[in-house]
PDB file of N, CA and C in Angstrom:
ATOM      1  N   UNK A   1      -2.616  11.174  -9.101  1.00  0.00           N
ATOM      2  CA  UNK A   1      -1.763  11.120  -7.938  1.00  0.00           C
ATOM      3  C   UNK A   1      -2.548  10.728  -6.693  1.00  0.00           C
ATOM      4  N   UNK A   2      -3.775  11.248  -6.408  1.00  0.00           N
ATOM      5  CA  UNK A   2      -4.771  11.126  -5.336  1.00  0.00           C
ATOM      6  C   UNK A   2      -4.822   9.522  -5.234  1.00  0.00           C
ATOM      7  N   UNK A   3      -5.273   9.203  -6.632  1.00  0.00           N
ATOM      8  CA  UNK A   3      -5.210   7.244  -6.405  1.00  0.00           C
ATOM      9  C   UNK A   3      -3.993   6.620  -6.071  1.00  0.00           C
ATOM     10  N   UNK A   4      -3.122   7.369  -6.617  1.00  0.00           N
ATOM     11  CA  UNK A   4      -1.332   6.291  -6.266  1.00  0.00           C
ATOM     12  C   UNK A   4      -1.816   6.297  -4.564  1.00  0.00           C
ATOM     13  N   UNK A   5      -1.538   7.516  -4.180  1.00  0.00           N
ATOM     14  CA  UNK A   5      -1.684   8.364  -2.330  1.00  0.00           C
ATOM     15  C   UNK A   5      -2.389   6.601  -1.925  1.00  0.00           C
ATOM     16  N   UNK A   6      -4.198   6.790  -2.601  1.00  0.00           N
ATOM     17  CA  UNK A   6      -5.116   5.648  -1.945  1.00  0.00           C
ATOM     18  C   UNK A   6      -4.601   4.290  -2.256  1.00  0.00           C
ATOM     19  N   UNK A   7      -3.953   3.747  -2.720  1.00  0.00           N
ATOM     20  CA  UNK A   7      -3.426   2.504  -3.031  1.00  0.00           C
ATOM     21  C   UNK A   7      -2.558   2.510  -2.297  1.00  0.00           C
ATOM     22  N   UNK A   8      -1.467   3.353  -1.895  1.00  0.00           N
ATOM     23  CA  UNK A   8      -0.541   2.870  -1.293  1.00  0.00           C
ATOM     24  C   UNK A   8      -0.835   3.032   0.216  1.00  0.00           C
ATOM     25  N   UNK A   9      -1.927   3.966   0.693  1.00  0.00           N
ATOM     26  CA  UNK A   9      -2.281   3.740   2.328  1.00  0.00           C
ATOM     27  C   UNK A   9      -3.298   2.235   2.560  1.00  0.00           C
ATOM     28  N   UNK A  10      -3.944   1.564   0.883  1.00  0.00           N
ATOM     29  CA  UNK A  10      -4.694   0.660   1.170  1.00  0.00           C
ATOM     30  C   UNK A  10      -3.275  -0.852   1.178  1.00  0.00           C
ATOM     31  N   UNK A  11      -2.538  -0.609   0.764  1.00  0.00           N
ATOM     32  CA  UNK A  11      -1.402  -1.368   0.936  1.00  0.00           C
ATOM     33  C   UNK A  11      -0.609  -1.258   1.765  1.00  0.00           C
ATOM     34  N   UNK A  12      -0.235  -0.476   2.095  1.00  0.00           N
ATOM     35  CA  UNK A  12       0.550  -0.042   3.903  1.00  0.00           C
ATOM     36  C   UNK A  12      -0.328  -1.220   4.951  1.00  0.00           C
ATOM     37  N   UNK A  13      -1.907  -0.882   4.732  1.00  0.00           N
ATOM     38  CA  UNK A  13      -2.264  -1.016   6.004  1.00  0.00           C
ATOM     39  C   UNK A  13      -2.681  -2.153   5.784  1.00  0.00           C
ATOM     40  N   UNK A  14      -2.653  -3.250   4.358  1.00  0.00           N
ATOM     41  CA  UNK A  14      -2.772  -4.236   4.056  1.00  0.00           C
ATOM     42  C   UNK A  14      -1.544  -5.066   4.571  1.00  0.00           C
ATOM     43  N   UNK A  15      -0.087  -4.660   4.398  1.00  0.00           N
ATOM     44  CA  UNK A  15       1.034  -5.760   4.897  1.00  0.00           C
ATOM     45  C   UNK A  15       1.027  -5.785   5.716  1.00  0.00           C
ATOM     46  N   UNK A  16       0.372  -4.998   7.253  1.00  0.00           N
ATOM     47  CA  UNK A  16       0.496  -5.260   8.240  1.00  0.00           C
ATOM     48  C   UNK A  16       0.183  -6.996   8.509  1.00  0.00           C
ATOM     49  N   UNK A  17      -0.813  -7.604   7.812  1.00  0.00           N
ATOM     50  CA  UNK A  17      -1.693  -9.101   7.962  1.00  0.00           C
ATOM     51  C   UNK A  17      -0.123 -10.068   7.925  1.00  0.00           C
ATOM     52  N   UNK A  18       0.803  -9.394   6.955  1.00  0.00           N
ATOM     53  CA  UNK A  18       2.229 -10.074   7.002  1.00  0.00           C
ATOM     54  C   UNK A  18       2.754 -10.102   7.743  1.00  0.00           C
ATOM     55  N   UNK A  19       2.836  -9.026   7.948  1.00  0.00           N
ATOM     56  CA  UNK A  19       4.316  -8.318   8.865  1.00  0.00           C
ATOM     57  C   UNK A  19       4.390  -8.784  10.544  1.00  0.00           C
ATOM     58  N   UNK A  20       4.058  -9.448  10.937  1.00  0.00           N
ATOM     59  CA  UNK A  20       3.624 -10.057  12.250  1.00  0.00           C
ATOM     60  C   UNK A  20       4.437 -11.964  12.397  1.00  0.00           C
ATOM     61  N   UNK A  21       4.339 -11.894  11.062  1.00  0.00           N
ATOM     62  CA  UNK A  21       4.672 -13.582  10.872  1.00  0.00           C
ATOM     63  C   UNK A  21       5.780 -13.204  11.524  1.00  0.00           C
ATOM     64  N   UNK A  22       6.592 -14.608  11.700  1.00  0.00           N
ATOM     65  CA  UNK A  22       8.166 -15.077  11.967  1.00  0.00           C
ATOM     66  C   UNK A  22       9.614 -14.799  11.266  1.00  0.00           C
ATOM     67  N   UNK A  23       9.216 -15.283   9.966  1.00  0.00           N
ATOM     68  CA  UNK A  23      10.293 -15.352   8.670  1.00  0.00           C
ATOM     69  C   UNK A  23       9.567 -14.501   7.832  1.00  0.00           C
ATOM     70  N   UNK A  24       9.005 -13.592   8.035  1.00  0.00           N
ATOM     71  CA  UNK A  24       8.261 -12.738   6.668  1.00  0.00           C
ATOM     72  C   UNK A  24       9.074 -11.720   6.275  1.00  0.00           C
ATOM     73  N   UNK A  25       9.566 -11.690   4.691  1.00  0.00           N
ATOM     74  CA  UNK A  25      10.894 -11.326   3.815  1.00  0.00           C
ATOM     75  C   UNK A  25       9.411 -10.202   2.880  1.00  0.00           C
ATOM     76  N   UNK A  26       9.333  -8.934   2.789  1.00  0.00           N
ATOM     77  CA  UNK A  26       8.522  -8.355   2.186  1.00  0.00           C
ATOM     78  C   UNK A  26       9.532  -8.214   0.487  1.00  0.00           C
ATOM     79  N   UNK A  27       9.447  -8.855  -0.867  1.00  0.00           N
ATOM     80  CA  UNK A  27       9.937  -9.262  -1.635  1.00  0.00           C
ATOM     81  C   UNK A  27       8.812  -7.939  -2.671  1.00  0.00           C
ATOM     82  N   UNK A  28       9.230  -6.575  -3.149  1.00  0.00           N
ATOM     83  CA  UNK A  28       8.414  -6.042  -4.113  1.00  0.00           C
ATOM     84  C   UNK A  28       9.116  -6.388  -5.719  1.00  0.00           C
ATOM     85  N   UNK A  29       8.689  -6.481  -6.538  1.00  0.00           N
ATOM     86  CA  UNK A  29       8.536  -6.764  -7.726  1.00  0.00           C
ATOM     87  C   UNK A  29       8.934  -5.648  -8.874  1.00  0.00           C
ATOM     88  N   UNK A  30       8.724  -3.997  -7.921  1.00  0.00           N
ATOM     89  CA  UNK A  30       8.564  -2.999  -9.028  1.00  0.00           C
ATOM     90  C   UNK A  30       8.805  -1.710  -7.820  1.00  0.00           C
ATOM     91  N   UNK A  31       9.477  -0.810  -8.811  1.00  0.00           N
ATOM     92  CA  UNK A  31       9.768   0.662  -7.511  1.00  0.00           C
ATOM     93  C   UNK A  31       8.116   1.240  -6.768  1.00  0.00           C
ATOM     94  N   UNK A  32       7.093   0.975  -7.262  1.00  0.00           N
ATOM     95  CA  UNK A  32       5.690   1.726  -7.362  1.00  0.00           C
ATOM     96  C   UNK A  32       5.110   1.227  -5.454  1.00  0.00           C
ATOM     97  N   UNK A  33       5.355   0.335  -5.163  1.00  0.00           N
ATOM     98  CA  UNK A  33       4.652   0.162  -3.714  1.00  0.00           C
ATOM     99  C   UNK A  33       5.909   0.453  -2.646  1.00  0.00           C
ATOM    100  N   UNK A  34       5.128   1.438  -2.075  1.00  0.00           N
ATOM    101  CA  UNK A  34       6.356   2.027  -1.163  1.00  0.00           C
ATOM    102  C   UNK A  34       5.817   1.635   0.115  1.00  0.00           C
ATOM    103  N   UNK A  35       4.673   1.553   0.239  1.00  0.00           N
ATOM    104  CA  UNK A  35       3.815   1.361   1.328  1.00  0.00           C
ATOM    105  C   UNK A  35       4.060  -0.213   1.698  1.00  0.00           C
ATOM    106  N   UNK A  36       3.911  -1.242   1.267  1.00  0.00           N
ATOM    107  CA  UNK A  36       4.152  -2.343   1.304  1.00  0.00           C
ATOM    108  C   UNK A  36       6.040  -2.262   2.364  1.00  0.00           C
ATOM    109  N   UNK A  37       7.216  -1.417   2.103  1.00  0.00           N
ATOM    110  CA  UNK A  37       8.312  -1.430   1.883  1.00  0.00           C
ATOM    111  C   UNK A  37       8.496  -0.838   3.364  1.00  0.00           C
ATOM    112  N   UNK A  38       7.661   0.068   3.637  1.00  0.00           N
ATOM    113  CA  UNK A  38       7.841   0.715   4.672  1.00  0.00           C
ATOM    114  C   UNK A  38       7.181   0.131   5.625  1.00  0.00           C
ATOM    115  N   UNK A  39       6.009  -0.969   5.513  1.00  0.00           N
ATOM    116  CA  UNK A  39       5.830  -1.191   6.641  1.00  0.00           C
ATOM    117  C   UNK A  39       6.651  -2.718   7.120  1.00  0.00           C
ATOM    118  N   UNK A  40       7.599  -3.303   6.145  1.00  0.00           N
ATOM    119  CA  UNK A  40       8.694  -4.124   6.618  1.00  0.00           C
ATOM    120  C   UNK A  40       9.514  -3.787   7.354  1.00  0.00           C
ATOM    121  N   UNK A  41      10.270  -2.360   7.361  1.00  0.00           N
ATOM    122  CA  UNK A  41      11.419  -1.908   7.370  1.00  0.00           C
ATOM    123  C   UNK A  41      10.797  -1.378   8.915  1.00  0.00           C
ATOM    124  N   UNK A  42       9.522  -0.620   9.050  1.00  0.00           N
ATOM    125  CA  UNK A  42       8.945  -0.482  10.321  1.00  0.00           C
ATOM    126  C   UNK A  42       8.803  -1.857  11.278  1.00  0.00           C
ATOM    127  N   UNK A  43       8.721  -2.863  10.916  1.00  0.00           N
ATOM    128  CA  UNK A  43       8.598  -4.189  11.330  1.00  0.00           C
ATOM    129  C   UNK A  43       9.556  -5.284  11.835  1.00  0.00           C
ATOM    130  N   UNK A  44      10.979  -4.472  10.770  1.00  0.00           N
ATOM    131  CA  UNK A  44      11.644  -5.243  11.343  1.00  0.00           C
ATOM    132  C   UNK A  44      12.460  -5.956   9.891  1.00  0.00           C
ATOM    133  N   UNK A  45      11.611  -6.078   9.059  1.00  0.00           N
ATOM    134  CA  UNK A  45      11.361  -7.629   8.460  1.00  0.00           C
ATOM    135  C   UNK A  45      12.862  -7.271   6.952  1.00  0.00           C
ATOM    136  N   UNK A  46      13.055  -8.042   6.385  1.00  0.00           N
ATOM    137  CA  UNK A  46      13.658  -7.757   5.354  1.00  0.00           C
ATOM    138  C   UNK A  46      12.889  -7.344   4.055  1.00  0.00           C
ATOM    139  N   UNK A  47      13.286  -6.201   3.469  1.00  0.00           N
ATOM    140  CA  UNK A  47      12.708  -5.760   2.562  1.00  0.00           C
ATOM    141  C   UNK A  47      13.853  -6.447   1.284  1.00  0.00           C
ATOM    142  N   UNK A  48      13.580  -6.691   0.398  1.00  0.00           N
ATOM    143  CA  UNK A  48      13.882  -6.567  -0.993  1.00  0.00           C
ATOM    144  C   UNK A  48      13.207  -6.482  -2.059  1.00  0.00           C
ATOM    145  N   UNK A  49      13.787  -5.230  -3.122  1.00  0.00           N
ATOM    146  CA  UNK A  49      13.004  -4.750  -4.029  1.00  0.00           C
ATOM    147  C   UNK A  49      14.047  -5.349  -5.634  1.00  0.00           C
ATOM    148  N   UNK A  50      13.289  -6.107  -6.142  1.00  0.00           N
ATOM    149  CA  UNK A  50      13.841  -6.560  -7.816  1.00  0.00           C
ATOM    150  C   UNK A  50      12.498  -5.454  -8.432  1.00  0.00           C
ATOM    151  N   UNK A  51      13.490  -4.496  -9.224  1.00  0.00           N
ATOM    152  CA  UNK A  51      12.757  -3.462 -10.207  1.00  0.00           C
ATOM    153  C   UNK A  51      13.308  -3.693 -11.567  1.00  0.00           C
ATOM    154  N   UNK A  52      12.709  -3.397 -12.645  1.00  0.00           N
ATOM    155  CA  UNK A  52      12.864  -3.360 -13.906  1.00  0.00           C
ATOM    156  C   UNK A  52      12.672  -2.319 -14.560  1.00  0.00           C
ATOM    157  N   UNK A  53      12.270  -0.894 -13.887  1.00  0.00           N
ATOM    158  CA  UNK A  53      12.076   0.343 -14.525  1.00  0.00           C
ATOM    159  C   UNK A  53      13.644   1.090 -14.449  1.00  0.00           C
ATOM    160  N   UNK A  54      13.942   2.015 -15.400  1.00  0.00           N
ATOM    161  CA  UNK A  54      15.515   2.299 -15.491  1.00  0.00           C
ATOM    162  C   UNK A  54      14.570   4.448 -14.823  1.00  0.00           C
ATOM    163  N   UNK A  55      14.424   4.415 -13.294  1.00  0.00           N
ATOM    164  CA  UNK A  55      13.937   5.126 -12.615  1.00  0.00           C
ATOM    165  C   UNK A  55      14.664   6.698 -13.108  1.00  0.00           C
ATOM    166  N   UNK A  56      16.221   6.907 -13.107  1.00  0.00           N
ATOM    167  CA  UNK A  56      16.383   8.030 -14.109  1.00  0.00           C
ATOM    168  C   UNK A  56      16.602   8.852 -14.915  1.00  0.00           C
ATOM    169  N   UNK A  57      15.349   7.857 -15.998  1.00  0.00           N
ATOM    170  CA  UNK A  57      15.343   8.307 -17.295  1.00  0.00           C
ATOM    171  C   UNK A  57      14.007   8.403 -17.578  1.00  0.00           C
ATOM    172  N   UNK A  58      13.269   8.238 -16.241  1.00  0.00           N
ATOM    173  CA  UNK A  58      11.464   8.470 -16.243  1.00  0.00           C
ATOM    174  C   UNK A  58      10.832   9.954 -16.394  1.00  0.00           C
ATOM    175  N   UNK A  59      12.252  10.344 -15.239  1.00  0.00           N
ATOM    176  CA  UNK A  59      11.126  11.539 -14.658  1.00  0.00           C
ATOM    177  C   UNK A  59      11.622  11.482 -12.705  1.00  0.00           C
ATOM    178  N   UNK A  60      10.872  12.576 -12.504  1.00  0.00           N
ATOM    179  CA  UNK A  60      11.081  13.315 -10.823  1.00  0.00           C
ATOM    180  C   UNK A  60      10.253  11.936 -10.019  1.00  0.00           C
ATOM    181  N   UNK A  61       8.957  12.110 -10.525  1.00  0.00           N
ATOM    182  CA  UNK A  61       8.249  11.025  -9.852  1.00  0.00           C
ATOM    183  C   UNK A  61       9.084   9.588  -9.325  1.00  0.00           C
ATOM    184  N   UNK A  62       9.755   8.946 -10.341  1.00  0.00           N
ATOM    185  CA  UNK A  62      10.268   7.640 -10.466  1.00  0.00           C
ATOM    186  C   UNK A  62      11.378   8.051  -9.697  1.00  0.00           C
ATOM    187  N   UNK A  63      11.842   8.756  -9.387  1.00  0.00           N
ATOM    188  CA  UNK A  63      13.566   9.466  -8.883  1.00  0.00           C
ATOM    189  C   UNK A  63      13.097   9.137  -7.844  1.00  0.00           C
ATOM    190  N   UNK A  64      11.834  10.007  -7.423  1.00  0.00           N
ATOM    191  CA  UNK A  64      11.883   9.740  -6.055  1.00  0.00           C
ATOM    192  C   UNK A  64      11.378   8.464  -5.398  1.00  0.00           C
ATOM    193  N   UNK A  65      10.957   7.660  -6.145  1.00  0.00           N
ATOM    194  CA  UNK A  65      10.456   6.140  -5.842  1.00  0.00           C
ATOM    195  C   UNK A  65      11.975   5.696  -5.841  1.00  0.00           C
ATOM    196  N   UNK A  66      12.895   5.599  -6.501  1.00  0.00           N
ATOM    197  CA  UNK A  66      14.050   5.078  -6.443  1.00  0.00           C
ATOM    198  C   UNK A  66      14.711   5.347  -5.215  1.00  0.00           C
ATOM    199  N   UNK A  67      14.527   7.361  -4.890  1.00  0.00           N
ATOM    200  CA  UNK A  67      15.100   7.809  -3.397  1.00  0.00           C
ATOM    201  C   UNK A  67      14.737   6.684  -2.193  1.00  0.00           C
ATOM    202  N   UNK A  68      12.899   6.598  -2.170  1.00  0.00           N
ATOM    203  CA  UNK A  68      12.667   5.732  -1.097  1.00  0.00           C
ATOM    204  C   UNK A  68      13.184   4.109  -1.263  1.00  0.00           C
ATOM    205  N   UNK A  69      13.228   3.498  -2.513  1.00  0.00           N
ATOM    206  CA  UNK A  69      13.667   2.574  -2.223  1.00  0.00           C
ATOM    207  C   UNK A  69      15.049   1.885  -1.738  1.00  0.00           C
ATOM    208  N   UNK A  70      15.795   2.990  -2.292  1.00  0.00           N
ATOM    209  CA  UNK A  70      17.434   2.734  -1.419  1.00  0.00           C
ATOM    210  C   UNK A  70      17.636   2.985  -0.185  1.00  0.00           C
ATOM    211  N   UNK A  71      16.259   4.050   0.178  1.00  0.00           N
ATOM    212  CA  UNK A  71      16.439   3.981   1.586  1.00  0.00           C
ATOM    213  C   UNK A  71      15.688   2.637   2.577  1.00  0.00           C
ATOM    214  N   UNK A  72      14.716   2.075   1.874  1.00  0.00           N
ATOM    215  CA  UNK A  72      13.957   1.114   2.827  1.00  0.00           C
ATOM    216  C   UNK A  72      14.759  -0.687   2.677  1.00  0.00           C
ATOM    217  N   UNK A  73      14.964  -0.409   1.563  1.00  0.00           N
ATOM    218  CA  UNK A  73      15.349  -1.649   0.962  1.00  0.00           C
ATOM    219  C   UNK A  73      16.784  -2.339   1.585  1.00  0.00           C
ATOM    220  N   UNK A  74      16.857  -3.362   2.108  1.00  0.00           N
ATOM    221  CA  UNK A  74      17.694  -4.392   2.776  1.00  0.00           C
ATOM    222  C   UNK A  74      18.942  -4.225   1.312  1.00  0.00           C
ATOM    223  N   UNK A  75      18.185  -4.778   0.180  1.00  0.00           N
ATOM    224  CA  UNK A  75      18.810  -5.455  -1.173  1.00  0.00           C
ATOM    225  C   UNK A  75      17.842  -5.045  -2.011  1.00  0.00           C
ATOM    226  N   UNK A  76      18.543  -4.976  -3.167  1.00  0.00           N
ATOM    227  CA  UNK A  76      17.895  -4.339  -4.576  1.00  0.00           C
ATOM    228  C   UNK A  76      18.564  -4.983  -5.875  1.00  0.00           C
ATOM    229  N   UNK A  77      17.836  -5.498  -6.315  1.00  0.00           N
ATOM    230  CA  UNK A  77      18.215  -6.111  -8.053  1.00  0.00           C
ATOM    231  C   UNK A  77      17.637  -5.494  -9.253  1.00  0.00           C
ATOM    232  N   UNK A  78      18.873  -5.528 -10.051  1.00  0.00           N
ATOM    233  CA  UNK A  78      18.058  -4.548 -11.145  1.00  0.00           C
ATOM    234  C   UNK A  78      17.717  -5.870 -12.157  1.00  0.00           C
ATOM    235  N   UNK A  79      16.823  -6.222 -13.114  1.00  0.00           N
ATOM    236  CA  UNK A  79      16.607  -6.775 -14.412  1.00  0.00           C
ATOM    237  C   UNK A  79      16.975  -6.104 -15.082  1.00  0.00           C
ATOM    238  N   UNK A  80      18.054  -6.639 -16.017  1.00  0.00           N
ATOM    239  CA  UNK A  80      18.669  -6.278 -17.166  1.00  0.00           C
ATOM    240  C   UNK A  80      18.566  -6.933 -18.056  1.00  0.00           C
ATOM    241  N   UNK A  81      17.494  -6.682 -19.507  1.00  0.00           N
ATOM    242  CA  UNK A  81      17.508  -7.948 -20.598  1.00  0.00           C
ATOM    243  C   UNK A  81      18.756  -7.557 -21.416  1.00  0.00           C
ATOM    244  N   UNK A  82      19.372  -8.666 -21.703  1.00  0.00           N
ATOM    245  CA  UNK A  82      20.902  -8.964 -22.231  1.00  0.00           C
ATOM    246  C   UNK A  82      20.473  -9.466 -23.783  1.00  0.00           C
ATOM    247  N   UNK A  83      20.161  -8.830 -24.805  1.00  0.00           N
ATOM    248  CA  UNK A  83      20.403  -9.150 -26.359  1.00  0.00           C
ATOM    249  C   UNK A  83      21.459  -9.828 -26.608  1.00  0.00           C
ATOM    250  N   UNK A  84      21.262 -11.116 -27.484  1.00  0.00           N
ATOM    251  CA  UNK A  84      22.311 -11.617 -27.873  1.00  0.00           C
ATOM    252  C   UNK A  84      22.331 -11.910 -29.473  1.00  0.00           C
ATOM    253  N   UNK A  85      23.004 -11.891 -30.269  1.00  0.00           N
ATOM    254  CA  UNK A  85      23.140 -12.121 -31.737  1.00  0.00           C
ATOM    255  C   UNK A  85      23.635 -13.245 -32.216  1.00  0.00           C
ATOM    256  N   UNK A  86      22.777 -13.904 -32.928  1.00  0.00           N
ATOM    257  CA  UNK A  86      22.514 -15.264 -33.204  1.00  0.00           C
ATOM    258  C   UNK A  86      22.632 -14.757 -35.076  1.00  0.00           C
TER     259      UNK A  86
END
């Protein structure tokens, strides 16, 4: 947990180098960087988060990554792989 904590204050204070631009859209990939999310939403900027983890059926941890992301997030897409029978 101590390392998630250090990654995400070394990423907070990393998007700032973004977050200054004009048109800068902070676009995360996965529920796990919250830090990245918050310092858009502090900024101004549009956040959107496309996740692929199904957050609860993880666990408390992931719940609450999901809590912050509905709260920071502009827009949110889920990936859904669609099986088809051939």
């Amino acid at each position: 947990m101590a390392r998630y904590v250090a990654v995400q204050v070394y990423t907070f204070l990393f998007a700032f180098r973004y977050a200054f631009g004009r048109d800068c859209v902070f676009y995360i990939n996965t529920l796990l960087p919250v830090g990245p999310a918050l310092v858009g939403r502090m900024m101004g900027k549009r956040v959107i988060y496309h996740y692929h983890e199904n957050a609860f059926a993880k666990g408390a941890f992931y719940k609450a990554l999901a809590w912050a992301m509905q709260r920071l997030a502009h827009k949110s897409f889920v990936y859904r792989l669609i099986r088809h029978r051939f």
